[in-house]
N, C-alpha and C. Protein backbone atom coordinates (compact mmCIF):
# COMPACT_ATOMS: atom_id res chain seq x y z
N UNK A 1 -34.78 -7.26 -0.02
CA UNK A 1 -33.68 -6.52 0.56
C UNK A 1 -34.11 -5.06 0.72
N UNK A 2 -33.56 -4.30 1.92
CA UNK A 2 -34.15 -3.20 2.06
C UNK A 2 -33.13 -2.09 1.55
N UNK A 3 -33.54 -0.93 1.17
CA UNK A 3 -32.93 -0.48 0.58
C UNK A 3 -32.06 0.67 1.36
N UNK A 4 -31.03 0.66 1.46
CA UNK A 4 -30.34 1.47 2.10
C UNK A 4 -29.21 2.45 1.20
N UNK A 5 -29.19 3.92 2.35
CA UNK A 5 -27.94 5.22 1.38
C UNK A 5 -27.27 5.35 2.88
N UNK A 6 -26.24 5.83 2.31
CA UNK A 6 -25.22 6.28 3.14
C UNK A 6 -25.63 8.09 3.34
N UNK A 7 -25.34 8.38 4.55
CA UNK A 7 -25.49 9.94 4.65
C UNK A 7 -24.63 10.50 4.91
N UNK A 8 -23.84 11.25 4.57
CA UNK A 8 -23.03 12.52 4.78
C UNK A 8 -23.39 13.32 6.12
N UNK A 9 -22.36 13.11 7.07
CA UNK A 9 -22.68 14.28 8.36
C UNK A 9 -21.30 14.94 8.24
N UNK A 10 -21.73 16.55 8.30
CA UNK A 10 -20.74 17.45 7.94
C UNK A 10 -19.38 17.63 9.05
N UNK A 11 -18.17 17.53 8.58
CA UNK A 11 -18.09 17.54 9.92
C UNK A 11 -17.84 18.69 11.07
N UNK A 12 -17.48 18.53 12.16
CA UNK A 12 -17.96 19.44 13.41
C UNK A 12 -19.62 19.41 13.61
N UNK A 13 -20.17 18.39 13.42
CA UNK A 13 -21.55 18.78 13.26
C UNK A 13 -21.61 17.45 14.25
N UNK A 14 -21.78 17.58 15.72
CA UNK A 14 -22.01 16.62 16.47
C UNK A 14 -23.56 16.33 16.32
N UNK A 15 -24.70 17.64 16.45
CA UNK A 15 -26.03 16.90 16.32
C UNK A 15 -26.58 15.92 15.83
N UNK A 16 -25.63 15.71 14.25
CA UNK A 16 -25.95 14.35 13.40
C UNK A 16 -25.67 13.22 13.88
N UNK A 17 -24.85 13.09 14.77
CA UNK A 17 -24.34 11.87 15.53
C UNK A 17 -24.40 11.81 17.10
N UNK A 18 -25.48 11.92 17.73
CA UNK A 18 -25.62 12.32 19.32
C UNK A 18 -24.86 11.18 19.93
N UNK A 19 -24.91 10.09 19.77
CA UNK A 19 -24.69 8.89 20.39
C UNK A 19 -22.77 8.35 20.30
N UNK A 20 -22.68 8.77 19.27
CA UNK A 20 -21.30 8.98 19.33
C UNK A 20 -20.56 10.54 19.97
N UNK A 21 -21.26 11.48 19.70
CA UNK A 21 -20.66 12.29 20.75
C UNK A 21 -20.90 12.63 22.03
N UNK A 22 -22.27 11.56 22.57
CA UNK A 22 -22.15 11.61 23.94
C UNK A 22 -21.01 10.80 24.70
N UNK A 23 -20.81 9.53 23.67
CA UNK A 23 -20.15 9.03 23.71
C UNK A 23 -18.66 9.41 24.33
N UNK A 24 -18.22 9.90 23.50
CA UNK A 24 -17.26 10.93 23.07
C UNK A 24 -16.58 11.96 24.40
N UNK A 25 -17.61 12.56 24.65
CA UNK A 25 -17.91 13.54 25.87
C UNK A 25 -17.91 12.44 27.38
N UNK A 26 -18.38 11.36 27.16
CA UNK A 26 -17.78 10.91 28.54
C UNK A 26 -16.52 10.41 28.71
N UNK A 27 -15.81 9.64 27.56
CA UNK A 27 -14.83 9.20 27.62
C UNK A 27 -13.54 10.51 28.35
N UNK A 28 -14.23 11.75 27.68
CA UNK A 28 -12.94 13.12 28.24
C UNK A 28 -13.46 13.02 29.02
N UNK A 29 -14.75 13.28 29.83
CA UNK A 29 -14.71 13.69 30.95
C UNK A 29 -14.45 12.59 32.00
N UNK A 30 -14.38 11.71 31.83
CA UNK A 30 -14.28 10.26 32.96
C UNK A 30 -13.30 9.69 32.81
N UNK A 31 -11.96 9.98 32.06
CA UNK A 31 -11.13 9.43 31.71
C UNK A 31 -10.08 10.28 31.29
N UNK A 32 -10.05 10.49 29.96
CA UNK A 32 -8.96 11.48 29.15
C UNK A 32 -8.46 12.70 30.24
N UNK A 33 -9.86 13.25 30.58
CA UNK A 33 -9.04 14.38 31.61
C UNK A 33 -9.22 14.53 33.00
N UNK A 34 -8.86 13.29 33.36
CA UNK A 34 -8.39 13.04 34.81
C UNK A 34 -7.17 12.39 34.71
N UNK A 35 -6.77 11.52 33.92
CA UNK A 35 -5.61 10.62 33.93
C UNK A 35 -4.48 11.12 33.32
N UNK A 36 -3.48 10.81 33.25
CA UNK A 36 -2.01 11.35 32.54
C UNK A 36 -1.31 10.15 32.34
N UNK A 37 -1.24 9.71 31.36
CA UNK A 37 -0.22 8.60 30.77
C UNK A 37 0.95 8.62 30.59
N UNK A 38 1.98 7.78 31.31
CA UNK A 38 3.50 8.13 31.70
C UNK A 38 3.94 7.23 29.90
N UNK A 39 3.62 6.28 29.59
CA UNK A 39 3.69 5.40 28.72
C UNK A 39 2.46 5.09 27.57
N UNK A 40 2.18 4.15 26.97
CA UNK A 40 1.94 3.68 26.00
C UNK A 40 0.77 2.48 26.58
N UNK A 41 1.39 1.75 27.33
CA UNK A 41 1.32 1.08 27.82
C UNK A 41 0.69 1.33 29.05
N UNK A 42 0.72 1.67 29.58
CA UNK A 42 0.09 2.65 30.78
C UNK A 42 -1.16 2.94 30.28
N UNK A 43 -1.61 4.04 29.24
CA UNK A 43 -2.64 4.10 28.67
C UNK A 43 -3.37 2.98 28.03
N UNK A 44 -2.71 2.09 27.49
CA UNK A 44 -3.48 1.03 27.45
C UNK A 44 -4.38 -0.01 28.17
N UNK A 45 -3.97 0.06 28.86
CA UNK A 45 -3.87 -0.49 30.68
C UNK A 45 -5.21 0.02 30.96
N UNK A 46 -5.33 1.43 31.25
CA UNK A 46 -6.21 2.21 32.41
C UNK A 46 -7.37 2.27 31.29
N UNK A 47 -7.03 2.23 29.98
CA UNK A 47 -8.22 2.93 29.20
C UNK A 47 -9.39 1.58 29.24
N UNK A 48 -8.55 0.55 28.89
CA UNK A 48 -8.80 -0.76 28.57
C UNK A 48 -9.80 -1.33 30.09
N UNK A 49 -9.36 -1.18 31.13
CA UNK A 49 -9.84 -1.01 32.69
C UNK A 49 -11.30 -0.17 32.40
N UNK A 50 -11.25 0.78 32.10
CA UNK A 50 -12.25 1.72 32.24
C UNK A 50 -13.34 1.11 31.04
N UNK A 51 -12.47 0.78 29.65
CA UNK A 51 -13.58 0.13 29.04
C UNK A 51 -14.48 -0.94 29.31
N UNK A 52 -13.67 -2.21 30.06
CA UNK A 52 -14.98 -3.05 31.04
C UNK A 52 -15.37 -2.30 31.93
N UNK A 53 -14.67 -1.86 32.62
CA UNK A 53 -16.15 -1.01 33.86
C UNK A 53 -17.12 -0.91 32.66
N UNK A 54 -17.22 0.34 31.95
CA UNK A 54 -18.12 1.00 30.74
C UNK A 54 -19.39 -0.03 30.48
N UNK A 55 -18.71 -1.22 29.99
CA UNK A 55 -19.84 -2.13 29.30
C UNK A 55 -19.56 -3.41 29.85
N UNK A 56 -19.34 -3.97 31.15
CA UNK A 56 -20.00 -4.57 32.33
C UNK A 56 -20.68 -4.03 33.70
N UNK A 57 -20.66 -3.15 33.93
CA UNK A 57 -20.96 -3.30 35.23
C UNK A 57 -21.57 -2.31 35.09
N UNK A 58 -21.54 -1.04 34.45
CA UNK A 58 -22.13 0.07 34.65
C UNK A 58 -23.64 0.47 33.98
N UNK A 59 -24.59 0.65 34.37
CA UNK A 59 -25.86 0.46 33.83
C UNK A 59 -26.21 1.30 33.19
N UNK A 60 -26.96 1.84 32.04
CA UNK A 60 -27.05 2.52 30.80
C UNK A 60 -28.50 3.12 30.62
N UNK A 61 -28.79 4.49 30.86
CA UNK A 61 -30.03 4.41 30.97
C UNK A 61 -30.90 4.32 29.29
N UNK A 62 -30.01 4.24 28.29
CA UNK A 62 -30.38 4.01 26.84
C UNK A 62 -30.92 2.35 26.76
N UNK A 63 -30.61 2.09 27.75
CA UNK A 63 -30.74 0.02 28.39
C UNK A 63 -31.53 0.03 29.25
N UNK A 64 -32.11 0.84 29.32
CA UNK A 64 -33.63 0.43 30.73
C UNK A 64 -32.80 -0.08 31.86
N UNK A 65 -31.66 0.34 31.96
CA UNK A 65 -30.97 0.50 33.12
C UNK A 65 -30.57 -0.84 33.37
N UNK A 66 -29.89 -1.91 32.30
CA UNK A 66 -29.15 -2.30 32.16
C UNK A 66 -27.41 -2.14 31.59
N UNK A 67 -26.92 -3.07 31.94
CA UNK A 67 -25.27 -3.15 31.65
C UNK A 67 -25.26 -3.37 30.05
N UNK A 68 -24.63 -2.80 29.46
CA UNK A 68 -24.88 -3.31 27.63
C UNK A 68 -24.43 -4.71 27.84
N UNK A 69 -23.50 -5.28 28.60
CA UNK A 69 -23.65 -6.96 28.91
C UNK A 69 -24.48 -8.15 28.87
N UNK A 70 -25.75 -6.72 29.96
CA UNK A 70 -26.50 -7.38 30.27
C UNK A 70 -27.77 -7.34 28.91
N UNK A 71 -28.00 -6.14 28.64
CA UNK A 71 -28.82 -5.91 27.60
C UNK A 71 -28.43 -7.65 26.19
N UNK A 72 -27.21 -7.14 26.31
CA UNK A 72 -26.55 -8.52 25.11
C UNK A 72 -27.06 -9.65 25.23
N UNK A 73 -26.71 -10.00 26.52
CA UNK A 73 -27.21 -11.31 26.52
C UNK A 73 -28.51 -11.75 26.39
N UNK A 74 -29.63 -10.53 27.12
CA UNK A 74 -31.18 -10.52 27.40
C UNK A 74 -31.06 -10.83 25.67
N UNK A 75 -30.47 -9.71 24.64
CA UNK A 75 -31.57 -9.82 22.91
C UNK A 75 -31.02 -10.82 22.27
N UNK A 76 -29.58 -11.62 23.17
CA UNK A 76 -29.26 -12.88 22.38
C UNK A 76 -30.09 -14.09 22.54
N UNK A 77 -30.67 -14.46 23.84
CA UNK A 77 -31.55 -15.13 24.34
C UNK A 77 -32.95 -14.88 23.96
N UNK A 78 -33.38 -13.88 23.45
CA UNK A 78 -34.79 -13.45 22.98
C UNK A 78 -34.78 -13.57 21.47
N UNK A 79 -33.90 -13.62 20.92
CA UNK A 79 -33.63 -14.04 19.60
C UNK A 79 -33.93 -15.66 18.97
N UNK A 80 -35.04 -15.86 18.07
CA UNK A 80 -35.56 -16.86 17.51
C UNK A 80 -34.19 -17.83 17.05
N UNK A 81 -34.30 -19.05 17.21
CA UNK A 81 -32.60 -19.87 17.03
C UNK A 81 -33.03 -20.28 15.65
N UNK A 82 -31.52 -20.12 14.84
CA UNK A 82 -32.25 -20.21 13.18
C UNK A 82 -31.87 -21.99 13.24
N UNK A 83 -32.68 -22.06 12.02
CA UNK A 83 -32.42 -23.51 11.65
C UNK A 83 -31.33 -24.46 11.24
């Protein structure tokens, strides 16, 4: 077993976590602040919409310019089948 620690990232300290705050940073900019939610429901709707676009169709250059869909399926299929 390998041995693993938990790390402390301070917070306001986005550098420790790039991938979640790039993350982060597109969701406002491609979403949060263009849209205005009349409801609850409404926001659920559009966010939920935007989340499949996100991770079907849209290609990722952290994915060799695949869809994380697509990436999924490629390392599920490349994956040794256990016994």
């Amino acid at each position: 077993m390998a041995d693993t620690t938990t790390t402390y990232i301070e917070p306001g300290s986005p550098w420790e976590n790039p991938f979640v705050e790039s993350f982060n940073g597109r969701v406002r900019d491609e979403l949060l602040n263009i849209e205005e939610f009349a409801t609850r429901l409404e926001a659920q709707v559009v966010v939920e919409a935007w989340r499949t676009e996100y991770n079907t169709y849209r290609p990722h250059s952290s994915l060799g310019g695949l869809t994380p869909a697509e990436y999924a399926k490629k390392w599920t299929t490349n994956q040794p089948s256990l016994p």
